[in-house]
N, C-alpha and C. Protein backbone atom coordinates (compact mmCIF):
# COMPACT_ATOMS: atom_id res chain seq x y z
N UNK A 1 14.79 -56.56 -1.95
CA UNK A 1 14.53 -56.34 -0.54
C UNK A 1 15.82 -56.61 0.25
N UNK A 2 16.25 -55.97 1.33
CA UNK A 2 17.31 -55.49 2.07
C UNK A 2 17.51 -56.97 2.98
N UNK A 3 15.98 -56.94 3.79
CA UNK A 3 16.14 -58.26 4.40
C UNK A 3 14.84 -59.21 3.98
N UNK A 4 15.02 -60.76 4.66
CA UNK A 4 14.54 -61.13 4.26
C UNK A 4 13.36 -61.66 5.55
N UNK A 5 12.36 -61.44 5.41
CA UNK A 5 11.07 -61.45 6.16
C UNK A 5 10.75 -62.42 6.69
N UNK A 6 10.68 -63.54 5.88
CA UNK A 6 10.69 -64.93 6.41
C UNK A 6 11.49 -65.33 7.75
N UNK A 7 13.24 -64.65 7.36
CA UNK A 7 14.09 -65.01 8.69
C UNK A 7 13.61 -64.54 9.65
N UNK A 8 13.25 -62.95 9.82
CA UNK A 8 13.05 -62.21 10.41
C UNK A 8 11.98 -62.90 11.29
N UNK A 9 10.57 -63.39 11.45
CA UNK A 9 9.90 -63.74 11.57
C UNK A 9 10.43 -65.42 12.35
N UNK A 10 11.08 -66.21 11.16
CA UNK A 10 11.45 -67.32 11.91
C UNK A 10 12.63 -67.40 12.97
N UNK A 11 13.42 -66.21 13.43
CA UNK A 11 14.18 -66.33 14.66
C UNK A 11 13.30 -65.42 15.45
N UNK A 12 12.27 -64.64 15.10
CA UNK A 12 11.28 -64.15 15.92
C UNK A 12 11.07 -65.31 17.04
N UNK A 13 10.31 -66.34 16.18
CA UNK A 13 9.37 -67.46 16.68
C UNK A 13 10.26 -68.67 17.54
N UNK A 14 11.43 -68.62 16.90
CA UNK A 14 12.50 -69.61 17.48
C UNK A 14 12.86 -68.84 19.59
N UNK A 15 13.13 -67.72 19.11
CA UNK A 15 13.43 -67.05 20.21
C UNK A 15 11.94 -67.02 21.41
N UNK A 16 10.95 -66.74 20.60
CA UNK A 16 9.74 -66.86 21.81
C UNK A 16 9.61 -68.50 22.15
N UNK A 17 9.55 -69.80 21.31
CA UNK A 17 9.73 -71.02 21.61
C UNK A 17 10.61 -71.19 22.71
N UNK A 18 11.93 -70.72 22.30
CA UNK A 18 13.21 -71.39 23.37
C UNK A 18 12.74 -70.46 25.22
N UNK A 19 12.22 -69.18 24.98
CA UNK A 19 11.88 -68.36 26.08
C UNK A 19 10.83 -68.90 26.84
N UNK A 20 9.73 -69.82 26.16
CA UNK A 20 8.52 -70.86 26.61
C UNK A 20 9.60 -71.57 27.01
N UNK A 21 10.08 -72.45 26.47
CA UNK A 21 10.78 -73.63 27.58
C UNK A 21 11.66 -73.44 28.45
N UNK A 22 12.39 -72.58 28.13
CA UNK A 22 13.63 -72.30 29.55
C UNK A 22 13.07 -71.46 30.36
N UNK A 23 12.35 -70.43 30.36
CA UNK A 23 11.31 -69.56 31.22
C UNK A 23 10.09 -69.47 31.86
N UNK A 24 9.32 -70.44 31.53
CA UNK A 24 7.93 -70.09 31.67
C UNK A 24 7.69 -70.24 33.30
N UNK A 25 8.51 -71.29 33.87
CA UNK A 25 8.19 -71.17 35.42
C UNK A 25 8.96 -69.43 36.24
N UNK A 26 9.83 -68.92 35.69
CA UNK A 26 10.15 -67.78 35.89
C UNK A 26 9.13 -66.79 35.69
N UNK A 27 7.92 -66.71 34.50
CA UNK A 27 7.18 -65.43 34.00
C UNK A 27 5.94 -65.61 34.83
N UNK A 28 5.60 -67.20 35.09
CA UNK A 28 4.72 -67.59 35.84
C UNK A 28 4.73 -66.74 37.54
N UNK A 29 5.87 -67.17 37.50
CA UNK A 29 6.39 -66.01 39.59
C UNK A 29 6.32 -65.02 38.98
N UNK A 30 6.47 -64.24 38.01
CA UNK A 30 6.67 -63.15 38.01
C UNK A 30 4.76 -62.30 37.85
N UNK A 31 4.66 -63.15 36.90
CA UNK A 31 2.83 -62.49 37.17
C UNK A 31 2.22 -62.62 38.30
N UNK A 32 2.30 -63.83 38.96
CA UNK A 32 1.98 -64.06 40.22
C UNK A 32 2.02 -63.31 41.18
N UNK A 33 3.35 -63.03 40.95
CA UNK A 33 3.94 -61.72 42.40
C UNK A 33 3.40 -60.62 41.79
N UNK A 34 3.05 -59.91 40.76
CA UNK A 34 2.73 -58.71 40.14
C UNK A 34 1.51 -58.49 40.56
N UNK A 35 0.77 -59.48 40.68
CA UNK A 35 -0.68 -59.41 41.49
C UNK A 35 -0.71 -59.92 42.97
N UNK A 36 -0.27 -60.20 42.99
CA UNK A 36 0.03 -60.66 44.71
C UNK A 36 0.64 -59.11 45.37
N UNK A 37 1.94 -58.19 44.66
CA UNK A 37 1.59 -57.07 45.29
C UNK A 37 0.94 -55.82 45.18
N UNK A 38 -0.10 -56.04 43.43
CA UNK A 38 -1.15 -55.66 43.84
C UNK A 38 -2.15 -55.46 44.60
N UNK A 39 -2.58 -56.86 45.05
CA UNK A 39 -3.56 -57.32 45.48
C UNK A 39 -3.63 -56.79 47.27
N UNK A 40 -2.02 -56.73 47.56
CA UNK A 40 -1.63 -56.16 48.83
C UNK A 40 -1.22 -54.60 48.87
N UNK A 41 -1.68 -53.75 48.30
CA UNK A 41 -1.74 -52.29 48.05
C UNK A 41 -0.08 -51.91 47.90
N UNK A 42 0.67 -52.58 47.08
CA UNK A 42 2.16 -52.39 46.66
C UNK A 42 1.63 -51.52 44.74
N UNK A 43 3.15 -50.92 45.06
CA UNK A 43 2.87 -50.30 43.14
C UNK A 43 4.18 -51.12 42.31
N UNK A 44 3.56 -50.92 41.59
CA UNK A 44 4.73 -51.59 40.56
C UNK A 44 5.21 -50.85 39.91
N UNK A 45 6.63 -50.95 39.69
CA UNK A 45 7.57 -49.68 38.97
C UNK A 45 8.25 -50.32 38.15
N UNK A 46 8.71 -49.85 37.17
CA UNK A 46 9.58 -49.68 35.64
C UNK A 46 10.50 -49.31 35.67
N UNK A 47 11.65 -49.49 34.95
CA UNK A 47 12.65 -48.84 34.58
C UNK A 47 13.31 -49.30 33.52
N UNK A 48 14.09 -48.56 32.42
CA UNK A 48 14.79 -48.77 31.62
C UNK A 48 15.65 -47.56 30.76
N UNK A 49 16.31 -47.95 30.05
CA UNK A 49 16.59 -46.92 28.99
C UNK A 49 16.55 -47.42 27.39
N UNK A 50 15.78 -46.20 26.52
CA UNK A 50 15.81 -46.31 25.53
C UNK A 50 14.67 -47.14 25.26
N UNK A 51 14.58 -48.08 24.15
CA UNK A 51 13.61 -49.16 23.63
C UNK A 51 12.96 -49.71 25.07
N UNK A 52 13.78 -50.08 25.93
CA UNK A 52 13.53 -50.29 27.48
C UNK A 52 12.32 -49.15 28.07
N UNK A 53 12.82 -48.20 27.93
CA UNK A 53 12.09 -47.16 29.08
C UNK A 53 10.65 -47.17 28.03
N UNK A 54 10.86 -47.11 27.18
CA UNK A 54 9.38 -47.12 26.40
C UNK A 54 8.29 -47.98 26.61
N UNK A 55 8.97 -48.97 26.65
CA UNK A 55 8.45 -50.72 27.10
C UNK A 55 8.15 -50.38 28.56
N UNK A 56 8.83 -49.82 29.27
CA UNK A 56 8.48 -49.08 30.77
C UNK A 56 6.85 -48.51 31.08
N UNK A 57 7.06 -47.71 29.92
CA UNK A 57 5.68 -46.47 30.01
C UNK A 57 4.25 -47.34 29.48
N UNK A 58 4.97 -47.59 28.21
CA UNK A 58 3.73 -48.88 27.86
C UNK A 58 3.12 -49.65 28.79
N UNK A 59 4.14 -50.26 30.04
CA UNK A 59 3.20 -51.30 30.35
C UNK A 59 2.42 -50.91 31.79
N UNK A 60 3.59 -49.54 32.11
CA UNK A 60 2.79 -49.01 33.08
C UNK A 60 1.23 -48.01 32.85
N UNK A 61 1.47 -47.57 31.34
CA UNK A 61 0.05 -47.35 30.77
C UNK A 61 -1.06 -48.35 30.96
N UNK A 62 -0.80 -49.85 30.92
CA UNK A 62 -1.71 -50.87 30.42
C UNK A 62 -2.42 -50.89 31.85
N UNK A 63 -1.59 -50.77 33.13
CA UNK A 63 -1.74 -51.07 34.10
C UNK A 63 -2.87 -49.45 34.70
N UNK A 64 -2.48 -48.79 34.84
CA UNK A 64 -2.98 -47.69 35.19
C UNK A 64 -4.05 -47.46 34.47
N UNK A 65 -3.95 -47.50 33.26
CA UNK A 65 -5.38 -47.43 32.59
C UNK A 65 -6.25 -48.79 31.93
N UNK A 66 -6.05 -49.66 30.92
CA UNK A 66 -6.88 -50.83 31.44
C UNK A 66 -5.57 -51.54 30.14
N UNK A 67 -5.82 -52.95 29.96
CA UNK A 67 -5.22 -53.59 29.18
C UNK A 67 -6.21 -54.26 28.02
N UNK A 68 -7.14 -55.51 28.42
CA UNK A 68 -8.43 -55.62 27.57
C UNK A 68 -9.13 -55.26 28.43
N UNK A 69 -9.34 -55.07 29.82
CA UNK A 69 -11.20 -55.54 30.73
C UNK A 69 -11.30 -53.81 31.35
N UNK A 70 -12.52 -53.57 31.35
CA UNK A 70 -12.91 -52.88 32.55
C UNK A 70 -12.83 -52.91 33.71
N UNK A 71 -11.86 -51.87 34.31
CA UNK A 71 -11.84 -52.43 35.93
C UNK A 71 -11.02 -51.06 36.56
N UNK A 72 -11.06 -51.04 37.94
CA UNK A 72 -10.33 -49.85 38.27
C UNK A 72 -8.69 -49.97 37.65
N UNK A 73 -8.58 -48.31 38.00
CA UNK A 73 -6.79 -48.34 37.95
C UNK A 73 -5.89 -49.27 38.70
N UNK A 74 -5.27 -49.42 38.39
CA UNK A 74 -4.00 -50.13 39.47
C UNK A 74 -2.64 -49.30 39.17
N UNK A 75 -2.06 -49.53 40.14
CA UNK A 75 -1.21 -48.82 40.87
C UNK A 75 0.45 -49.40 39.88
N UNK A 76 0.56 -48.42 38.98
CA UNK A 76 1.95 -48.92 38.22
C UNK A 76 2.52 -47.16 38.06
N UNK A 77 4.19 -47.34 37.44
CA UNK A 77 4.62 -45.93 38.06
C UNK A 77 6.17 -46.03 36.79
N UNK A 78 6.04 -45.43 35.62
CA UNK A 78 6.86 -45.59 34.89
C UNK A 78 8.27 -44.37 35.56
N UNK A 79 9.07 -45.10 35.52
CA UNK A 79 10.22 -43.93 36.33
C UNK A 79 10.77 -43.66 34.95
N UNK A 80 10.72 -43.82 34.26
CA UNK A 80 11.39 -42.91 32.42
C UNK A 80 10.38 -41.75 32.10
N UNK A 81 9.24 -41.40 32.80
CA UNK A 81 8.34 -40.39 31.79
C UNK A 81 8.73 -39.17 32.66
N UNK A 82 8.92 -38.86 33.62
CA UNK A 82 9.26 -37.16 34.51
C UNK A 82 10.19 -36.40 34.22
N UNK A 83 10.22 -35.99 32.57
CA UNK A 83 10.96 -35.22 32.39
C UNK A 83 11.96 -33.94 33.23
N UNK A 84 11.43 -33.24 34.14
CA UNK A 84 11.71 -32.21 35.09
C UNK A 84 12.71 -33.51 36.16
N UNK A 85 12.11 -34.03 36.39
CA UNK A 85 12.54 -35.01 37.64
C UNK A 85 13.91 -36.09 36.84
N UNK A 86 13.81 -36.13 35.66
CA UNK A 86 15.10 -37.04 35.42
C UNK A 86 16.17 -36.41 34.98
N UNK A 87 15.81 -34.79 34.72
CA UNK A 87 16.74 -33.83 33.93
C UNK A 87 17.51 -33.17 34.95
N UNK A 88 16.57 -33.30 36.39
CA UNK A 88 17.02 -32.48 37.51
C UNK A 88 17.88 -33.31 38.06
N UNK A 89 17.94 -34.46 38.79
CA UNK A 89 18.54 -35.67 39.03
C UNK A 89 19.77 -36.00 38.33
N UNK A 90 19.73 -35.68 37.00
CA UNK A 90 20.57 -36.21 35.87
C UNK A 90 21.62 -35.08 36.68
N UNK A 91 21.46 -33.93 35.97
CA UNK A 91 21.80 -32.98 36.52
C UNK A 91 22.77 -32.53 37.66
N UNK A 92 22.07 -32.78 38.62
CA UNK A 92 22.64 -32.70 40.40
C UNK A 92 23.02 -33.62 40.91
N UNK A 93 23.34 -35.03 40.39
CA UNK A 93 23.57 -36.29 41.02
C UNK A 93 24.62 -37.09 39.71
N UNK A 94 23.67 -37.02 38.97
CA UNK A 94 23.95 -37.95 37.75
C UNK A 94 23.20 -39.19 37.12
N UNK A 95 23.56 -39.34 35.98
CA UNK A 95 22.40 -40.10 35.15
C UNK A 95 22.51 -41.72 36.20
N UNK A 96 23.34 -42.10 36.16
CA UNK A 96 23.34 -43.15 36.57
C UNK A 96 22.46 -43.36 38.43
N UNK A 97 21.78 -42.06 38.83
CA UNK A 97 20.81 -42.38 40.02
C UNK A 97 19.28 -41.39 39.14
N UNK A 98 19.09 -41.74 38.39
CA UNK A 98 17.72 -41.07 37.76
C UNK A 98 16.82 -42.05 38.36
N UNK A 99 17.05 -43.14 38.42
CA UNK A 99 15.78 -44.12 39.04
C UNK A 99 16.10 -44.64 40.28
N UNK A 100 16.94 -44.46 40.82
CA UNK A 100 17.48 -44.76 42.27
C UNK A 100 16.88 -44.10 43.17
N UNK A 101 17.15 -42.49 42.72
CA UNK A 101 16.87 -41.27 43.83
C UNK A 101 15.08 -41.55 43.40
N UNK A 102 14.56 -41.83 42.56
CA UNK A 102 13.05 -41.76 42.60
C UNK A 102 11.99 -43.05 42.80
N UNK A 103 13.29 -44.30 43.95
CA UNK A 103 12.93 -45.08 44.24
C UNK A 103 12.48 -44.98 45.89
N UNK A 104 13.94 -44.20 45.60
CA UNK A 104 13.90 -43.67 47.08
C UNK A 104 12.70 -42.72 47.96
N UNK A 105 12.39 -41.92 47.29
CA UNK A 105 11.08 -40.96 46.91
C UNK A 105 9.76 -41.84 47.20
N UNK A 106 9.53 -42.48 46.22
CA UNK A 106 8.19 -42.89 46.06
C UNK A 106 7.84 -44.68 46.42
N UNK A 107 8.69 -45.61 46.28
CA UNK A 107 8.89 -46.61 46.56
C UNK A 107 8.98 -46.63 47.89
N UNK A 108 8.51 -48.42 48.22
CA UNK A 108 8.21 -48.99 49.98
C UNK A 108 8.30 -49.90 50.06
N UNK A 109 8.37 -50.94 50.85
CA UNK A 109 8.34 -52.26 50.93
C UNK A 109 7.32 -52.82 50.88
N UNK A 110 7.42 -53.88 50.24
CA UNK A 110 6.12 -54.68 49.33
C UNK A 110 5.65 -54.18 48.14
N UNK A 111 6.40 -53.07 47.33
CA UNK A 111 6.36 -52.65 46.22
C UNK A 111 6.99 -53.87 44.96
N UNK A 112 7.03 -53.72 44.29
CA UNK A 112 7.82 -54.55 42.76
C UNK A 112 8.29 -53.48 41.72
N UNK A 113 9.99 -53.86 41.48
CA UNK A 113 10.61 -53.27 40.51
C UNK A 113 10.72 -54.23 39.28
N UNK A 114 10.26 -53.98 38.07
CA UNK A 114 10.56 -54.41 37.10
C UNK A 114 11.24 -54.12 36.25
N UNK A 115 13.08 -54.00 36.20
CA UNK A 115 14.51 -53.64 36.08
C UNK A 115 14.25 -54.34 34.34
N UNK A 116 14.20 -53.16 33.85
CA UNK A 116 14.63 -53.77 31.60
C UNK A 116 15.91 -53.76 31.50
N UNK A 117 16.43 -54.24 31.36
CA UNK A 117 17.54 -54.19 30.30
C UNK A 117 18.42 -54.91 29.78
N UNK A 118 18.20 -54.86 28.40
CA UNK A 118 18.52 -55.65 27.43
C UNK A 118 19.99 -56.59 27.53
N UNK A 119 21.05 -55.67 27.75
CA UNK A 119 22.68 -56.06 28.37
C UNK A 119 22.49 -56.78 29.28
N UNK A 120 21.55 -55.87 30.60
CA UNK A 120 21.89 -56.89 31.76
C UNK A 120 22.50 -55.56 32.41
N UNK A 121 23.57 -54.82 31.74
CA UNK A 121 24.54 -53.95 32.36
C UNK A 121 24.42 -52.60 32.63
N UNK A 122 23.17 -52.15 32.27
CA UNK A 122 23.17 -50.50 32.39
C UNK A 122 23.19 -50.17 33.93
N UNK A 123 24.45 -49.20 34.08
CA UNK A 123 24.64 -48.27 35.64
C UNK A 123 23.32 -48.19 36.00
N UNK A 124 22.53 -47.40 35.63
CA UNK A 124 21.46 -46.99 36.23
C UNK A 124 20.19 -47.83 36.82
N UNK A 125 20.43 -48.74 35.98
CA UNK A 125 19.14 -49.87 36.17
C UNK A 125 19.66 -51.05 36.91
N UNK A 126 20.79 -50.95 37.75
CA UNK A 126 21.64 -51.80 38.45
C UNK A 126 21.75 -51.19 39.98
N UNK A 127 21.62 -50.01 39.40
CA UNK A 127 21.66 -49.27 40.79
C UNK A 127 19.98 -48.64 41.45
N UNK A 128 19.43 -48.68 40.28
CA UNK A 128 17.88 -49.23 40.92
C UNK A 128 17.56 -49.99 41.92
N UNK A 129 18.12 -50.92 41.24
CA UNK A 129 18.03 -52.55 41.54
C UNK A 129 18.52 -52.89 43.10
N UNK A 130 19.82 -52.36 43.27
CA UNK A 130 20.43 -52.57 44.69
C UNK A 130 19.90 -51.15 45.68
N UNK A 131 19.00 -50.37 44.89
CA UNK A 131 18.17 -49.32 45.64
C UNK A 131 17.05 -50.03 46.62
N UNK A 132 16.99 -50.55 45.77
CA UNK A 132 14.80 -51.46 45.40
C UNK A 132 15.25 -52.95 46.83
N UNK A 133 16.27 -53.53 46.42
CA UNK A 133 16.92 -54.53 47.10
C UNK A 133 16.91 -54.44 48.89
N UNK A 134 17.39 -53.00 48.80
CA UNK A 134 17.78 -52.07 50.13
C UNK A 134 16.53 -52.05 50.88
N UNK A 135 15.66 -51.59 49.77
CA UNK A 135 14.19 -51.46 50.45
C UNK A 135 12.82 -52.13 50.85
N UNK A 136 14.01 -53.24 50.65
CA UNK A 136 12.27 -54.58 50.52
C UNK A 136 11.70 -54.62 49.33
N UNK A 137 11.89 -54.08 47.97
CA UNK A 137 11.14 -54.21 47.16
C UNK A 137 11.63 -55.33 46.20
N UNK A 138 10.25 -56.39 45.87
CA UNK A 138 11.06 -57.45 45.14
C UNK A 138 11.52 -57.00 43.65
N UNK A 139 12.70 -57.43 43.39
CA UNK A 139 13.14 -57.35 42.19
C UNK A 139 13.33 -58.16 41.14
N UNK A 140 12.65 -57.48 40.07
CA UNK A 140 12.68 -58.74 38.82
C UNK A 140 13.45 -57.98 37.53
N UNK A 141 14.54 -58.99 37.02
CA UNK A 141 14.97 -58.55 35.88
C UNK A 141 14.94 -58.64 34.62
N UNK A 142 14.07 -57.48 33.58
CA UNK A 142 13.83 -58.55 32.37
C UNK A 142 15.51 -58.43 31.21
N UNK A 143 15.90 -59.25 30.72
CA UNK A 143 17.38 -59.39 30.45
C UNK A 143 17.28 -60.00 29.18
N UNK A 144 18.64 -60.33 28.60
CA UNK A 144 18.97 -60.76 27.50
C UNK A 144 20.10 -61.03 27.33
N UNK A 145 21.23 -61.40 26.06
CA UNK A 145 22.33 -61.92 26.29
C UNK A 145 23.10 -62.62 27.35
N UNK A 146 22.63 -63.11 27.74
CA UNK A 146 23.38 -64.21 29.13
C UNK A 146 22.76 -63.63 29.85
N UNK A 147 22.23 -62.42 29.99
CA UNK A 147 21.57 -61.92 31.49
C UNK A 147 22.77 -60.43 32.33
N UNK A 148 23.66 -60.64 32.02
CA UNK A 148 24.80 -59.43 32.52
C UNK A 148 24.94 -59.53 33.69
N UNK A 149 25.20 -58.63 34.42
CA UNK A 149 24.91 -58.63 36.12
C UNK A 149 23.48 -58.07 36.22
N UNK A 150 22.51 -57.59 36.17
CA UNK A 150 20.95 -58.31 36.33
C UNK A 150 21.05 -59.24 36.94
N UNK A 151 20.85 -60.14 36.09
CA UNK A 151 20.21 -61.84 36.53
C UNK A 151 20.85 -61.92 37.57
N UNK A 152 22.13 -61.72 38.13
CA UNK A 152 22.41 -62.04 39.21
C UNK A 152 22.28 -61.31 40.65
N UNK A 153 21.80 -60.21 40.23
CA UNK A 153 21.17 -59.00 41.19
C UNK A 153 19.80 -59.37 42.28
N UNK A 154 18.92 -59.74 40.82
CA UNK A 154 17.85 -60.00 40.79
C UNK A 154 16.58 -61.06 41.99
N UNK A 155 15.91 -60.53 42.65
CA UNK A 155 15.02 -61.65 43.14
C UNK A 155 14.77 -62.80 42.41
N UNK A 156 14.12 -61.90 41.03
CA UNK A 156 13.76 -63.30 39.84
C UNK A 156 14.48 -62.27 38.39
N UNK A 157 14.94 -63.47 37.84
CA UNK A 157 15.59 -62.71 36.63
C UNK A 157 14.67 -63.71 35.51
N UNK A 158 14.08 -63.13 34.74
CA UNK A 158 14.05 -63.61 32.92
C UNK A 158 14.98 -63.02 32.33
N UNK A 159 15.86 -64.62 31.60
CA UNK A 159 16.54 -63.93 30.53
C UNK A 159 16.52 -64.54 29.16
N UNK A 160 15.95 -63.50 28.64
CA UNK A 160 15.47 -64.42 27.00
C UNK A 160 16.64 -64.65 26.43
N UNK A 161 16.40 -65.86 25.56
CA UNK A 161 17.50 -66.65 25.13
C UNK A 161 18.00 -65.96 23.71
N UNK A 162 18.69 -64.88 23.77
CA UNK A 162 18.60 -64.33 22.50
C UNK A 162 20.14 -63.26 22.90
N UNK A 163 21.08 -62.87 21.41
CA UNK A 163 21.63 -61.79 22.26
C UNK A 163 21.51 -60.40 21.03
N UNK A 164 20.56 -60.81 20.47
CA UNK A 164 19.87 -59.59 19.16
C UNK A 164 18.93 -58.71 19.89
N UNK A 165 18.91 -57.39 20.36
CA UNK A 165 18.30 -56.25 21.12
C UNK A 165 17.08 -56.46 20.79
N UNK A 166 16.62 -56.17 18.81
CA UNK A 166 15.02 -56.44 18.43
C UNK A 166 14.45 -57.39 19.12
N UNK A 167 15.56 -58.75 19.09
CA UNK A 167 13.94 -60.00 19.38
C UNK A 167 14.18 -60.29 20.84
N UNK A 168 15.16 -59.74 21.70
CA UNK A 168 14.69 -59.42 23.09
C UNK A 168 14.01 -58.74 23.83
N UNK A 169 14.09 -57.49 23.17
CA UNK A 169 12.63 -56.75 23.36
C UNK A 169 11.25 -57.14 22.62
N UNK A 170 11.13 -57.90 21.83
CA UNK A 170 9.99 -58.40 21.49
C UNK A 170 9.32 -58.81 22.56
N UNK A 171 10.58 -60.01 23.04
CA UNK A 171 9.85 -60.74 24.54
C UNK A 171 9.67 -60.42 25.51
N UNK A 172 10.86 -58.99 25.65
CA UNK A 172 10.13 -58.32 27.07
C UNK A 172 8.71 -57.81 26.69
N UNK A 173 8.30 -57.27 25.83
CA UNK A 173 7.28 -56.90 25.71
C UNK A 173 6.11 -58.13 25.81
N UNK A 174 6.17 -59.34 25.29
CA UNK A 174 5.29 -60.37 25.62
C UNK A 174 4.87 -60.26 27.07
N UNK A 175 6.04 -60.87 27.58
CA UNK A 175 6.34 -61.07 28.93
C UNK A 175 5.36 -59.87 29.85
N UNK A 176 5.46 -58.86 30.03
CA UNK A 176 4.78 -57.65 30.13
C UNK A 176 3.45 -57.92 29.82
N UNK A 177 3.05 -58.20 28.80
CA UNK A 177 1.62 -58.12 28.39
C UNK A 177 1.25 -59.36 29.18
N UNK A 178 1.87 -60.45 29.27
CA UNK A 178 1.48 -61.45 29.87
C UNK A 178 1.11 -60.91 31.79
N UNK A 179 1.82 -60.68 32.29
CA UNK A 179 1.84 -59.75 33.48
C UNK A 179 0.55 -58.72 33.38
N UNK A 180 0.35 -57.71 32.68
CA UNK A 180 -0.77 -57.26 32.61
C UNK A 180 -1.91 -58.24 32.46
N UNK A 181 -2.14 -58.83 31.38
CA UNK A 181 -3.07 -59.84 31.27
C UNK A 181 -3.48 -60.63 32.79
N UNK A 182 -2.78 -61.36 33.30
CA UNK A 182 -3.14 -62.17 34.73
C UNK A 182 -3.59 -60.94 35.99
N UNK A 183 -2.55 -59.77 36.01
CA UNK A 183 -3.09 -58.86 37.01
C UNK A 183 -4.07 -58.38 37.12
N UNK A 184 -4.88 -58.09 35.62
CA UNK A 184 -6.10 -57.41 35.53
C UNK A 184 -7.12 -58.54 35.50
N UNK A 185 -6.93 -59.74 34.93
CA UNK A 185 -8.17 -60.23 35.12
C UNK A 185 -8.41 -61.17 36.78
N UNK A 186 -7.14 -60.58 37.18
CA UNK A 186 -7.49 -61.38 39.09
C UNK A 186 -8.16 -59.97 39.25
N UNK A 187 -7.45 -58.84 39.01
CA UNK A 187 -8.36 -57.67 39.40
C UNK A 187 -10.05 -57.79 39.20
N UNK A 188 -10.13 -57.94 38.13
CA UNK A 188 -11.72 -57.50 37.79
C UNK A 188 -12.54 -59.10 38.03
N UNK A 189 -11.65 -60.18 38.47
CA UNK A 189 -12.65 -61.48 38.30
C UNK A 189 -13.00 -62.12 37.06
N UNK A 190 -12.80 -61.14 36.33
CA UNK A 190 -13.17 -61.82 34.83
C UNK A 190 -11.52 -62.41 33.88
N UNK A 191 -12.32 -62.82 32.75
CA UNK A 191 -11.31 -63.06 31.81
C UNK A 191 -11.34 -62.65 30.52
N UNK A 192 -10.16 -62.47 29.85
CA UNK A 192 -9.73 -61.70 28.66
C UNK A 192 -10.42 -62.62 27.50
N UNK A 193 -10.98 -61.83 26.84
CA UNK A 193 -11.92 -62.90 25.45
C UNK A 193 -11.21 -62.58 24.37
């Protein structure tokens, strides 16, 4: 065998441990506010590239359609899935405003951007960010390796303690599910079994 499973698994677990203790009052504001501008008719938006933008669509799936509970839609808005709209943009502007110009568009104040990326450094998801900033919308960054310029962009930055792409996206993805999890069950009143 190529690698070995055990490691794999035990800097998995090391990396979600160290992200519980240096983070958890960070993921805590961050669910909080995720339903707080739910709860105040704000949408929540995505962005990323790559492993990122996927993690984008996913969680804006969970949100729009359900996560565990029955309950209406809520209002989430993956800016990576509009093919026509990111090809056109790409196109006539350039890649680096694909989520800028469609912040501009559809985004408002009292909305929430939830900025992926792994570096910290991608053009595009930086320039979201100081889009979203412009507009009243709070900004949260999910990050990795020191955080890049993100974290310092950022309203609230998480930055998992890791600088390996796999097990930082592991945790953005936690992180996310955790966020879904609290939004939907303030939504519906109930709780996840």
């Amino acid at each position: 065998m190529i690698m070995d499973l055990q490691t794999v698994f035990k800097e998995h677990l090391e990396v979600i441990r160290a992200l519980e203790e240096r983070q958890v009052g960070e993921i805590e504001r961050l669910i909080k506010k995720g339903a707080e501008i739910v709860r105040n008719g704000g949408t929540i938006f995505f962005c990323g590239n790559g492993g990122s933008a996927a993690d984008s669509q996913h969680l804006a799936a969970e949100l729009v359609g359900k996560y565990e509970l029955e309950r209406n839609a809520l209002p989430a808005i993956a800016l990576t899935v509009d093919t026509s709209t990111l090809t056109s943009i790409g196109n006539d502007y350039g890649f680096e405003d694909i989520f800028h110009r469609q912040l501009l568009g559809l985004g408002k104040a009292g909305d929430l951007l939830v900025a992926i990326s792994t570096s910290g450094n991608s053009p595009n998801v930086l320039k979201a960010v100081q889009t979203a900033r412009q507009m009243g919308i709070f900004t949260t960054g999910l990050t990795g390796m020191g955080g890049g310029q993100l974290a310092g962009m950022c309203d609230l930055a998480i930055v998992v303690p890791s600088n390996r792409t796999s097990r930082i996206q592991e945790a953005h993805i936690i992180i996310g599910h955790l966020m879904c999890q609290y939004i939907e069950e303030e939504s519906s009143g109930g709780s996840a079994g």
